[in-house]
C-alpha atoms as a PDB file:
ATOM      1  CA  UNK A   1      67.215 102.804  51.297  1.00  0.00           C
ATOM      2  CA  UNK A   2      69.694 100.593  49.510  1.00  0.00           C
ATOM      3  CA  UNK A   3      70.902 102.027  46.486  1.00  0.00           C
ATOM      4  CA  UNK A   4      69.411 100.525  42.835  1.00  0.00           C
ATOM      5  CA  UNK A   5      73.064  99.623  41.495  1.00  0.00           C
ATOM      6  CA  UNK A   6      74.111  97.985  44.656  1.00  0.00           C
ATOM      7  CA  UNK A   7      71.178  96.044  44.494  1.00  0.00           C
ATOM      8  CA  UNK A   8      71.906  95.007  40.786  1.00  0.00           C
ATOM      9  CA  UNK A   9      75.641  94.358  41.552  1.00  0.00           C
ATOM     10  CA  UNK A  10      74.794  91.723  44.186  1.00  0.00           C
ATOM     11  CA  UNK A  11      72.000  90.248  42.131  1.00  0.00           C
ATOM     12  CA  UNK A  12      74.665  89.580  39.010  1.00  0.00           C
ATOM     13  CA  UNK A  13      77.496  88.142  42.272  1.00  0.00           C
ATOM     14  CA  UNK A  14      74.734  85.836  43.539  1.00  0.00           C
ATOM     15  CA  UNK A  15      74.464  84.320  39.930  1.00  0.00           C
ATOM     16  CA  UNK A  16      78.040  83.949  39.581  1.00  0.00           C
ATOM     17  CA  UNK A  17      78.999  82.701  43.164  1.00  0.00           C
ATOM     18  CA  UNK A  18      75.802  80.306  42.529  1.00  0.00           C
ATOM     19  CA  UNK A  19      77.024  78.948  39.115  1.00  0.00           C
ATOM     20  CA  UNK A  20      80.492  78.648  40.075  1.00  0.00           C
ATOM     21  CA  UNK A  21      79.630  77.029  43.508  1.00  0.00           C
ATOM     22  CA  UNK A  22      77.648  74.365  41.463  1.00  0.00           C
ATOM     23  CA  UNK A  23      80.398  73.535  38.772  1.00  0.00           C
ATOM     24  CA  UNK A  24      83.392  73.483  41.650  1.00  0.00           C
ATOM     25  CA  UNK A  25      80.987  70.852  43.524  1.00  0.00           C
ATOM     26  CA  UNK A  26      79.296  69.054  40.485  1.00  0.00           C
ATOM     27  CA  UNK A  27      82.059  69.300  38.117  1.00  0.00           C
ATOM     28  CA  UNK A  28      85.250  68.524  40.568  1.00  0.00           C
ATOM     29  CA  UNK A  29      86.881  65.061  38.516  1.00  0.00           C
ATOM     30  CA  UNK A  30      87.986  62.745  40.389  1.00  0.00           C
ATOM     31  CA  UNK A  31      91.776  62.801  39.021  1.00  0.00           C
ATOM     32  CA  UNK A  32      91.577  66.009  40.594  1.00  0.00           C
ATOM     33  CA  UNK A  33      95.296  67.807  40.260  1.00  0.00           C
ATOM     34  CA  UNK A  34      97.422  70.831  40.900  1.00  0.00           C
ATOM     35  CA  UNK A  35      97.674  72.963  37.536  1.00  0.00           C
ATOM     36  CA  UNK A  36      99.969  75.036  39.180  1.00  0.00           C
ATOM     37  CA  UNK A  37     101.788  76.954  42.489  1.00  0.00           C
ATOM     38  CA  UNK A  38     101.855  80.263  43.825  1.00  0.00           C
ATOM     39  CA  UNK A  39     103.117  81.375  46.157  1.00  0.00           C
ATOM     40  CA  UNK A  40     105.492  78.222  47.295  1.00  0.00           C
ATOM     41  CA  UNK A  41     105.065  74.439  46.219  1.00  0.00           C
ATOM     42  CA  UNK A  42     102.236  73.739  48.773  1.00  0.00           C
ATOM     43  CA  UNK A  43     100.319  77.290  47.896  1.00  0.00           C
ATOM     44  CA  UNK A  44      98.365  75.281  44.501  1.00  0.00           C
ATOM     45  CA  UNK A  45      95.785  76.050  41.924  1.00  0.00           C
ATOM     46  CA  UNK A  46      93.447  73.203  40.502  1.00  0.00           C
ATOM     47  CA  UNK A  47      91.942  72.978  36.804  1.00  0.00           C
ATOM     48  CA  UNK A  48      88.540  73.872  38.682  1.00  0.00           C
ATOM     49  CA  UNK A  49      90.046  77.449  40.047  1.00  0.00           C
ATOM     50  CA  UNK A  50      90.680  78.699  36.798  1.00  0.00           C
ATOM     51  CA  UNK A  51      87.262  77.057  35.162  1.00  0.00           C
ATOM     52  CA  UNK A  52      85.664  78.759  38.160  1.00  0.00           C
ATOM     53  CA  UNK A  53      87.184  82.551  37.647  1.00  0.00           C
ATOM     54  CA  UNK A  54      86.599  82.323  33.989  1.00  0.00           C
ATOM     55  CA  UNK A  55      82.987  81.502  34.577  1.00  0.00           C
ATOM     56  CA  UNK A  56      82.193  84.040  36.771  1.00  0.00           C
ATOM     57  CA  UNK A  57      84.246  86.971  34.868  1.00  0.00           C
ATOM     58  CA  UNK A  58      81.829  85.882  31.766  1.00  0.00           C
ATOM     59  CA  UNK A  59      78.673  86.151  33.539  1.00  0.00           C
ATOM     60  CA  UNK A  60      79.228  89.936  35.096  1.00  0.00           C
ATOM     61  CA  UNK A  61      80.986  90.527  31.771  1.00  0.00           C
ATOM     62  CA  UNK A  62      77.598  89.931  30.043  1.00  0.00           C
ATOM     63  CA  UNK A  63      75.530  91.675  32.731  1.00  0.00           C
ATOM     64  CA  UNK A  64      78.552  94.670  32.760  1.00  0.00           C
ATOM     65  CA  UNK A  65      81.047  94.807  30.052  1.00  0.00           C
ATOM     66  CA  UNK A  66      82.550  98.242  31.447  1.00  0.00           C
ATOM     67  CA  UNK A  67      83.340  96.900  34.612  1.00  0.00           C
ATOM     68  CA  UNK A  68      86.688  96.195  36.334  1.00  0.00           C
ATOM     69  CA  UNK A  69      88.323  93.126  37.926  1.00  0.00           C
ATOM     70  CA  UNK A  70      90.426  91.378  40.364  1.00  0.00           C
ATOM     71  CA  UNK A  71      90.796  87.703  40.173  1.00  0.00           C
ATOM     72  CA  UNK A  72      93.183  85.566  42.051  1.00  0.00           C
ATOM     73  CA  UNK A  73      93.603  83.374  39.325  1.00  0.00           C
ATOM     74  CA  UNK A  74      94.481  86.459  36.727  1.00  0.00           C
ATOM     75  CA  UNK A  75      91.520  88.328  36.284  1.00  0.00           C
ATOM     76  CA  UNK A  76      92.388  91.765  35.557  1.00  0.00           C
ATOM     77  CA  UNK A  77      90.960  95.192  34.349  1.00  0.00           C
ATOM     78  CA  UNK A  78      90.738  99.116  35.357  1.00  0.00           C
ATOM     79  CA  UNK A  79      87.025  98.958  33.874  1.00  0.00           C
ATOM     80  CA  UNK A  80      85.584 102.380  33.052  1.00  0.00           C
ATOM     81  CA  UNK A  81      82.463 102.474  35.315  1.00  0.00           C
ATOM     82  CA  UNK A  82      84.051 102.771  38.688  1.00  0.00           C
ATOM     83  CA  UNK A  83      82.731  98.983  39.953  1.00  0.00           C
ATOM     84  CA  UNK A  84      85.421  96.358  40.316  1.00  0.00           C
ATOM     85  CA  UNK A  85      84.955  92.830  41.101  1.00  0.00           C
ATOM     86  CA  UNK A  86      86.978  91.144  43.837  1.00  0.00           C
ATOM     87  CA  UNK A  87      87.390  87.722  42.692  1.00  0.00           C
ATOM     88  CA  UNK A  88      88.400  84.095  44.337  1.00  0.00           C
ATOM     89  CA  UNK A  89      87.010  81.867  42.681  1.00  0.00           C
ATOM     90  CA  UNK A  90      87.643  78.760  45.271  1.00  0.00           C
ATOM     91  CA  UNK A  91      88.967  79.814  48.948  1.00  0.00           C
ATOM     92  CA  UNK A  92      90.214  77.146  50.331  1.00  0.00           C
ATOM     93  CA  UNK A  93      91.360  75.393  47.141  1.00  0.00           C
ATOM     94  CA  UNK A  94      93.398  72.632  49.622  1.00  0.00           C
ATOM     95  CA  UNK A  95      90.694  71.710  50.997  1.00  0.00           C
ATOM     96  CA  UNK A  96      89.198  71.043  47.418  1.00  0.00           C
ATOM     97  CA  UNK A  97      91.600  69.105  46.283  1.00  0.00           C
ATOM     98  CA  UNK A  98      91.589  66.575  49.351  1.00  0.00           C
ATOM     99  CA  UNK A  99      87.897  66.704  49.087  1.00  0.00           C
ATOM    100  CA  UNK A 100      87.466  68.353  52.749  1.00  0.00           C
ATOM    101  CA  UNK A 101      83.924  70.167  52.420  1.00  0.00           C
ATOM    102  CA  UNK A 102      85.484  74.117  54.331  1.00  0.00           C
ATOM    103  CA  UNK A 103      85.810  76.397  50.501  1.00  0.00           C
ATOM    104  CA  UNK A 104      83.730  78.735  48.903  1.00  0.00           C
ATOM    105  CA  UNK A 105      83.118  81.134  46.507  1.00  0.00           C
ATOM    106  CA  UNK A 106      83.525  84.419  46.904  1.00  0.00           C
ATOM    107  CA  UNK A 107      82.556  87.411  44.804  1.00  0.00           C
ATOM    108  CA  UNK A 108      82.576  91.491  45.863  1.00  0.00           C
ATOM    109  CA  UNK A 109      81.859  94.928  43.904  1.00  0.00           C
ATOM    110  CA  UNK A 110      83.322  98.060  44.559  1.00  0.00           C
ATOM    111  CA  UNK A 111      82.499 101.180  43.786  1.00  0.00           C
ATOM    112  CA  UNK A 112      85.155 103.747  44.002  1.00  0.00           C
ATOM    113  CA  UNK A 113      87.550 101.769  45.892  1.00  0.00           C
ATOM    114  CA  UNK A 114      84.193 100.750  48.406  1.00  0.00           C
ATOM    115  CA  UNK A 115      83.080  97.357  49.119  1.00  0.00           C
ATOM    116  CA  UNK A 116      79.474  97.592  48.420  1.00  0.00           C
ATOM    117  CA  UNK A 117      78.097  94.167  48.147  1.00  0.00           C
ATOM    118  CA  UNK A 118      79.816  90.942  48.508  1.00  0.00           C
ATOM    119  CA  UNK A 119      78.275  87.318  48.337  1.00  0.00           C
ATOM    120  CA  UNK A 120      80.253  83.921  49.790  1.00  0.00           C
ATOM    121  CA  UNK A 121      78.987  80.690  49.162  1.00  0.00           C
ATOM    122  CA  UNK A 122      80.053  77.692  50.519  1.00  0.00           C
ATOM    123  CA  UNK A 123      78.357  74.794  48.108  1.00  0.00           C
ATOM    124  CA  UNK A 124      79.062  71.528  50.488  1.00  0.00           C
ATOM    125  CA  UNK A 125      77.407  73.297  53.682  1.00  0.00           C
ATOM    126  CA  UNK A 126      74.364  74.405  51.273  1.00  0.00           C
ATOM    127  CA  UNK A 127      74.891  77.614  52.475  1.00  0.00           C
ATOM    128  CA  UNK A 128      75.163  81.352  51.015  1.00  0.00           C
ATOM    129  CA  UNK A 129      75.702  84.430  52.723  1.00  0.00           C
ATOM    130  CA  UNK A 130      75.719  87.914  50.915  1.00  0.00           C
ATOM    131  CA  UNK A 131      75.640  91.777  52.200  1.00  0.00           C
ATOM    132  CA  UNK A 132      74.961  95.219  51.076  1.00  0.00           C
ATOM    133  CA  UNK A 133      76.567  97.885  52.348  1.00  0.00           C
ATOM    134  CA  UNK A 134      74.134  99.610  54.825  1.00  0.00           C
ATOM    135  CA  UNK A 135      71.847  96.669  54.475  1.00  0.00           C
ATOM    136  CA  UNK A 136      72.590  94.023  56.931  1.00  0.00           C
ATOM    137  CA  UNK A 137      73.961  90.735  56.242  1.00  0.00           C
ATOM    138  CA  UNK A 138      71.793  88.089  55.482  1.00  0.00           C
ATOM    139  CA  UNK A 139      72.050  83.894  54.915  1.00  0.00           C
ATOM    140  CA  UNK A 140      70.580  81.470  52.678  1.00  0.00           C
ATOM    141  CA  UNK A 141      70.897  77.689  54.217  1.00  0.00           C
ATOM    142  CA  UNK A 142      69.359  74.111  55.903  1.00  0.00           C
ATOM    143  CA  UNK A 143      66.958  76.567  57.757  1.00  0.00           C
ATOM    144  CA  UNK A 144      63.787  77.908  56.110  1.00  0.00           C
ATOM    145  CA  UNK A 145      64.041  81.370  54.542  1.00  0.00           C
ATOM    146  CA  UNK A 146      66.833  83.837  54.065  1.00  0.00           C
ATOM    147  CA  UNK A 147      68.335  84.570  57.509  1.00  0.00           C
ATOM    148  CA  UNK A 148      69.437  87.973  59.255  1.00  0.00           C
ATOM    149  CA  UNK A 149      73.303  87.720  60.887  1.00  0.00           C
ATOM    150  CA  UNK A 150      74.310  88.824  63.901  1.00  0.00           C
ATOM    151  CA  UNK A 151      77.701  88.154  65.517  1.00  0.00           C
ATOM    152  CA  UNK A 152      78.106  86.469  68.934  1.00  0.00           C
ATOM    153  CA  UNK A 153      77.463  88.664  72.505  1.00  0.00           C
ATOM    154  CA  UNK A 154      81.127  89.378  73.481  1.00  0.00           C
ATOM    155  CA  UNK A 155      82.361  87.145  76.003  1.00  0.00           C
ATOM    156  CA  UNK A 156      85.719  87.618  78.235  1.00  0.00           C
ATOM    157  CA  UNK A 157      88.888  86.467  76.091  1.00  0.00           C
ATOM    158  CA  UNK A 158      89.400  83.700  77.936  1.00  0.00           C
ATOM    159  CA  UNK A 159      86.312  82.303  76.623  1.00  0.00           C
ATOM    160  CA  UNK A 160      86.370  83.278  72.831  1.00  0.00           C
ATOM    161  CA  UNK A 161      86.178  80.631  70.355  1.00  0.00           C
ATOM    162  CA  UNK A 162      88.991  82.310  67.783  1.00  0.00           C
ATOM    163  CA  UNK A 163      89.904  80.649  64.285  1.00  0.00           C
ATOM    164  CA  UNK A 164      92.925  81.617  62.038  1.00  0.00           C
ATOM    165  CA  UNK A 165      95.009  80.201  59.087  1.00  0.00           C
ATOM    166  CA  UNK A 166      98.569  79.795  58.058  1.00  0.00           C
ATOM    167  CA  UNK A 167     100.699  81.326  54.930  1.00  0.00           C
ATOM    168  CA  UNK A 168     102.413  78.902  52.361  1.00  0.00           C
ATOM    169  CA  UNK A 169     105.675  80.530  53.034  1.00  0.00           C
ATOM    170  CA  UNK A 170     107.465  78.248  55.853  1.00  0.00           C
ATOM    171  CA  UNK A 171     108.754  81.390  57.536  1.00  0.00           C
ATOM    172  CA  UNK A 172     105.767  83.163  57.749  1.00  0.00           C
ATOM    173  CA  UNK A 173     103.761  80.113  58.943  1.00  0.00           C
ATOM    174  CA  UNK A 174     106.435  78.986  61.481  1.00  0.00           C
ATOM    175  CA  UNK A 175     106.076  82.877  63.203  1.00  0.00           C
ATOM    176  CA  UNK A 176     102.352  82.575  62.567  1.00  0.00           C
ATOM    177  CA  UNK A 177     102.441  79.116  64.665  1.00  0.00           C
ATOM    178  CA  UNK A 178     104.302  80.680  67.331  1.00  0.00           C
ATOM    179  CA  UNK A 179     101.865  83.757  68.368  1.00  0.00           C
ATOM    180  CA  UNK A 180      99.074  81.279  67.740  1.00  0.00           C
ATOM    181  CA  UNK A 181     100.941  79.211  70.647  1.00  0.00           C
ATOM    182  CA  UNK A 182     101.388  82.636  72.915  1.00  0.00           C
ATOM    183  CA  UNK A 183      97.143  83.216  72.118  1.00  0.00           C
ATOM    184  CA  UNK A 184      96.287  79.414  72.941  1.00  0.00           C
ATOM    185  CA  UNK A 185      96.148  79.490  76.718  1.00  0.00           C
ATOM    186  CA  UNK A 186      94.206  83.247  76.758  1.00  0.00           C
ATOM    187  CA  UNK A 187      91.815  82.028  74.900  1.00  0.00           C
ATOM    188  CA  UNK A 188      89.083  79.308  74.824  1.00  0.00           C
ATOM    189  CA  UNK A 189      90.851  77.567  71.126  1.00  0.00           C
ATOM    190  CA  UNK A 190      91.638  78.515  68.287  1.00  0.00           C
ATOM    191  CA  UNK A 191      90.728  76.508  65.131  1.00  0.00           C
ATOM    192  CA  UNK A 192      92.110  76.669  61.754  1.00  0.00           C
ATOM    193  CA  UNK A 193      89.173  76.237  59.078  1.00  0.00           C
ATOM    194  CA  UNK A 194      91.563  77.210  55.788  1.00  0.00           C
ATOM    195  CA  UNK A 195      89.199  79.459  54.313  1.00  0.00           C
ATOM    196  CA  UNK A 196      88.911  83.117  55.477  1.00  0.00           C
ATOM    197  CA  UNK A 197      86.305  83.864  53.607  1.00  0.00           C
ATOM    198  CA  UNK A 198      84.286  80.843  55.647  1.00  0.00           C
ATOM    199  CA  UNK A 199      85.670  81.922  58.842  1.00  0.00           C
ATOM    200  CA  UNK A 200      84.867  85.413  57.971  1.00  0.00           C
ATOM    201  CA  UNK A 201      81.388  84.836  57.709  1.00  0.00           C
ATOM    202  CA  UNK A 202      81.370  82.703  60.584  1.00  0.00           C
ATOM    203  CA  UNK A 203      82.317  85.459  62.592  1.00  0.00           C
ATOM    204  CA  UNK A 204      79.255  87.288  60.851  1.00  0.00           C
ATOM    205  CA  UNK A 205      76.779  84.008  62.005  1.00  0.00           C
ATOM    206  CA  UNK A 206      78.399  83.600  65.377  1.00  0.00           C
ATOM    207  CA  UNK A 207      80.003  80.386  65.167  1.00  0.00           C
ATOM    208  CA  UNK A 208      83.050  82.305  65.817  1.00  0.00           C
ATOM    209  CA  UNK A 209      83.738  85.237  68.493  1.00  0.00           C
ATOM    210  CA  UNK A 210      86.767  86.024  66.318  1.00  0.00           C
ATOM    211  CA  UNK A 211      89.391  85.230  63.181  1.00  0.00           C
ATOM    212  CA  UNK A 212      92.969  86.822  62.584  1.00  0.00           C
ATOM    213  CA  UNK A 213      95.435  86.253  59.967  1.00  0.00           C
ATOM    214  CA  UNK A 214      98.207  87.532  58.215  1.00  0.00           C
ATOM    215  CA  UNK A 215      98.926  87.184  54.165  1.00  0.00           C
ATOM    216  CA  UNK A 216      95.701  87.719  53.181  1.00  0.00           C
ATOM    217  CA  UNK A 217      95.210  89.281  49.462  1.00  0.00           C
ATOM    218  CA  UNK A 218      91.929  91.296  48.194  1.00  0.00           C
ATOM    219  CA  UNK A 219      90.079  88.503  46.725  1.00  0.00           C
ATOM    220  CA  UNK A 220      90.537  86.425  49.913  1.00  0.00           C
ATOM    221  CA  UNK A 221      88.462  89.201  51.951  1.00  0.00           C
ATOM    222  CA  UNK A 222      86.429  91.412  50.272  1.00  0.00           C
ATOM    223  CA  UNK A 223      83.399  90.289  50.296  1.00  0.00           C
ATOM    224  CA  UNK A 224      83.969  88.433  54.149  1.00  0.00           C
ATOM    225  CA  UNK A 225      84.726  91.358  55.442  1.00  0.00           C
ATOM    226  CA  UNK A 226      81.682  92.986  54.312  1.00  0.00           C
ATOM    227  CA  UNK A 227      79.568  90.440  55.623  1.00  0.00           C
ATOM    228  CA  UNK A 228      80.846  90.574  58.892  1.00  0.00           C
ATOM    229  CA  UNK A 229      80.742  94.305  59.293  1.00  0.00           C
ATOM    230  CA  UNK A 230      76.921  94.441  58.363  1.00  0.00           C
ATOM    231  CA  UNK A 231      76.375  91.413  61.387  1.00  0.00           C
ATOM    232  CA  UNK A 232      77.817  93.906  63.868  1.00  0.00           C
ATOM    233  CA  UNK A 233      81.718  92.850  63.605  1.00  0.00           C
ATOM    234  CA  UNK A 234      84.295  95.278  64.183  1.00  0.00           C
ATOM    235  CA  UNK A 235      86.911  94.402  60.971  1.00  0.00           C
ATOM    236  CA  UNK A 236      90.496  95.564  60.818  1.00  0.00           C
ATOM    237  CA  UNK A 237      94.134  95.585  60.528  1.00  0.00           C
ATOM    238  CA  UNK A 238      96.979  96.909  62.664  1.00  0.00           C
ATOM    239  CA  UNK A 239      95.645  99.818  65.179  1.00  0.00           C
ATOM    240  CA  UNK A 240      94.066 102.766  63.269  1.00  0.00           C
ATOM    241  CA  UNK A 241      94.887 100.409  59.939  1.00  0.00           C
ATOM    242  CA  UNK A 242      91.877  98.355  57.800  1.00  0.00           C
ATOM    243  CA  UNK A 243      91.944  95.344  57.001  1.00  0.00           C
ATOM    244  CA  UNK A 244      95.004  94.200  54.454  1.00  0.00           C
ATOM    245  CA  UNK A 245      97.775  91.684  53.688  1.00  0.00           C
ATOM    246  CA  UNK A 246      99.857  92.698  57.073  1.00  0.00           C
ATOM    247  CA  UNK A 247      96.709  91.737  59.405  1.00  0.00           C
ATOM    248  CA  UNK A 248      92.999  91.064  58.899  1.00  0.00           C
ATOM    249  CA  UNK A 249      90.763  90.743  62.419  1.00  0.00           C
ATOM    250  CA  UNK A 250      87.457  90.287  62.554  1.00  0.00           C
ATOM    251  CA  UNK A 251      85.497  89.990  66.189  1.00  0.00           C
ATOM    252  CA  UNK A 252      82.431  90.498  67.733  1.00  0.00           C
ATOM    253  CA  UNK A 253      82.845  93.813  69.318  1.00  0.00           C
ATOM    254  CA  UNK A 254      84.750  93.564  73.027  1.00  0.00           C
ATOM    255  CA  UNK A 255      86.696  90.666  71.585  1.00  0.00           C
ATOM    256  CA  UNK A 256      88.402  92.436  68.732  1.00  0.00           C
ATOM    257  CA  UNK A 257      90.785  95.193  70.466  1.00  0.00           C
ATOM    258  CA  UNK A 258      92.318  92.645  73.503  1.00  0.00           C
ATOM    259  CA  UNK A 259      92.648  90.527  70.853  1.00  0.00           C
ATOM    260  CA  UNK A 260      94.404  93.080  68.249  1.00  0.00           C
ATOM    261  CA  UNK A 261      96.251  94.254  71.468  1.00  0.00           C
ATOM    262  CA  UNK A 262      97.856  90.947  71.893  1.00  0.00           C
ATOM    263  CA  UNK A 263      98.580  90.439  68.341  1.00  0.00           C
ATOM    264  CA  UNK A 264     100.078  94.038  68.132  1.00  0.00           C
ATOM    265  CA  UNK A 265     102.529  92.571  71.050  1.00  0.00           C
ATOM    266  CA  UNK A 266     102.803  88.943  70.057  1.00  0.00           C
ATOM    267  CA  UNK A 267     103.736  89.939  66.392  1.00  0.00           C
ATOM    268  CA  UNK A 268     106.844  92.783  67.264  1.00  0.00           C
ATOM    269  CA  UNK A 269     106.343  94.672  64.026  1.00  0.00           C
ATOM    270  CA  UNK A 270     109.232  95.968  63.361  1.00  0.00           C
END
């Protein structure tokens, strides 16, 4: 039975991903610009990411003033309740700004350092995926009715479909480029959407037998991650490790250790 609160919290981060999805595709102007960098001078935030954050922080604020929150674009409080929301409020936010239709929204709660319901929505597919913990993971799209996920049957390496993405720091992206060369010919491609929380839940729909990447913050996968666990994904990091900024995997279960195997190898932590 799925607990009352987690019910509530992914009620309020439907409401928010839904509103924000609909200003970030209605409200994008087309003068669109970078406000700002991160990370390096190709890792950029648009007007609409921080519009975006600061509409969603003011609808759970209303709904749950005592709350906590993590925002990629700033959003920030302890909270005194326990529940934190994981925030980014546009994944993929190149692909916004040269009008390519792979970002989303994406919105989790925690509860005692938990992820316990997370919601992505991805506006220019029409589609919205969300998950409790414990309670499946389930999709709102072009079909009729909400849908229940399941990831893809395992197939032999050789013949996974496997997507990834690259950092904004040139030396992390040029060693990222070169173990996605070593992984190329063992598997059956590799694609590179530039959203993880899309490719996350594509894992969790089974367009995808697998995704890897390295750099990834909180607010990136939180609520992905979530997702794909309740569709029957294994998630993780390095072996023994969750997921986290040194490696995320997600994979359909008999894709996801050969492949952490060969990343384990292919990456030479040191």
């Amino acid at each position: 039975m799925t607990d009352p609160l987690h019910t509530e919290l992914l009620e309020i981060a439907q409401e928010a991903a839904r509103r924000a999805g609909a200003l970030l595709r209605d409200g994008r102007p087309a003068d669109l610009a970078v406000a700002a960098t991160k990370s390096s001078p190709i890792d950029v935030v648009t007007e609409m990411d921080i519009a975006a954050e600061k509409l969603i922080t003011t609808v759970i604020a209303e709904r749950r003033p005592d709350d906590g929150f993590l925002g990629e674009e700033g959003a920030s409080g302890d909270g005194t309740s326990g529940v934190r929301w994981v925030i980014d409020p546009l994944d993929g936010t190149v692909n916004y700004l040269y009008g390519l239709p792979t970002w989303a929204v994406s919105i989790a709660a925690e509860q005692d350092g938990e992820t316990v319901a997370g919601v992505v929505e991805i506006p220019m597919r029409g589609e919205s995926y969300h998950a409790v913990r414990g309670g499946g993971a389930w999709a709102t799209g072009a079909w009729e009715g909400t849908r229940a996920l399941a990831c893809r049957p395992a197939p032999p390496l050789e013949q996974a479909l496997v997507s990834t993405g690259f950092n904004y720091v040139t030396e992390v992206r040029t060693r990222q480029a070169e173990v996605a060369a070593r992984l190329i010919p063992l598997l059956r491609d590799i694609r590179r959407g530039g959203s993880a929380a899309v490719d996350l839940c594509d894992v969790a729909a089974g367009r995808l037998d697998g995704y890897y990447e390295r750099g990834l913050h909180p607010w990136d996968l939180a609520a992905g991650d979530l997702i794909a666990r309740e569709a029957g994904a294994l998630t993780g990091g390095r072996p023994g490790e969750r997921p986290s900024h040194a490696l995320t995997i997600a994979a359909t279960p008999g894709v996801f250790e050969p492949l952490q195997r060969l990343l384990e190898d292919f990456e030479a932590w040191r």
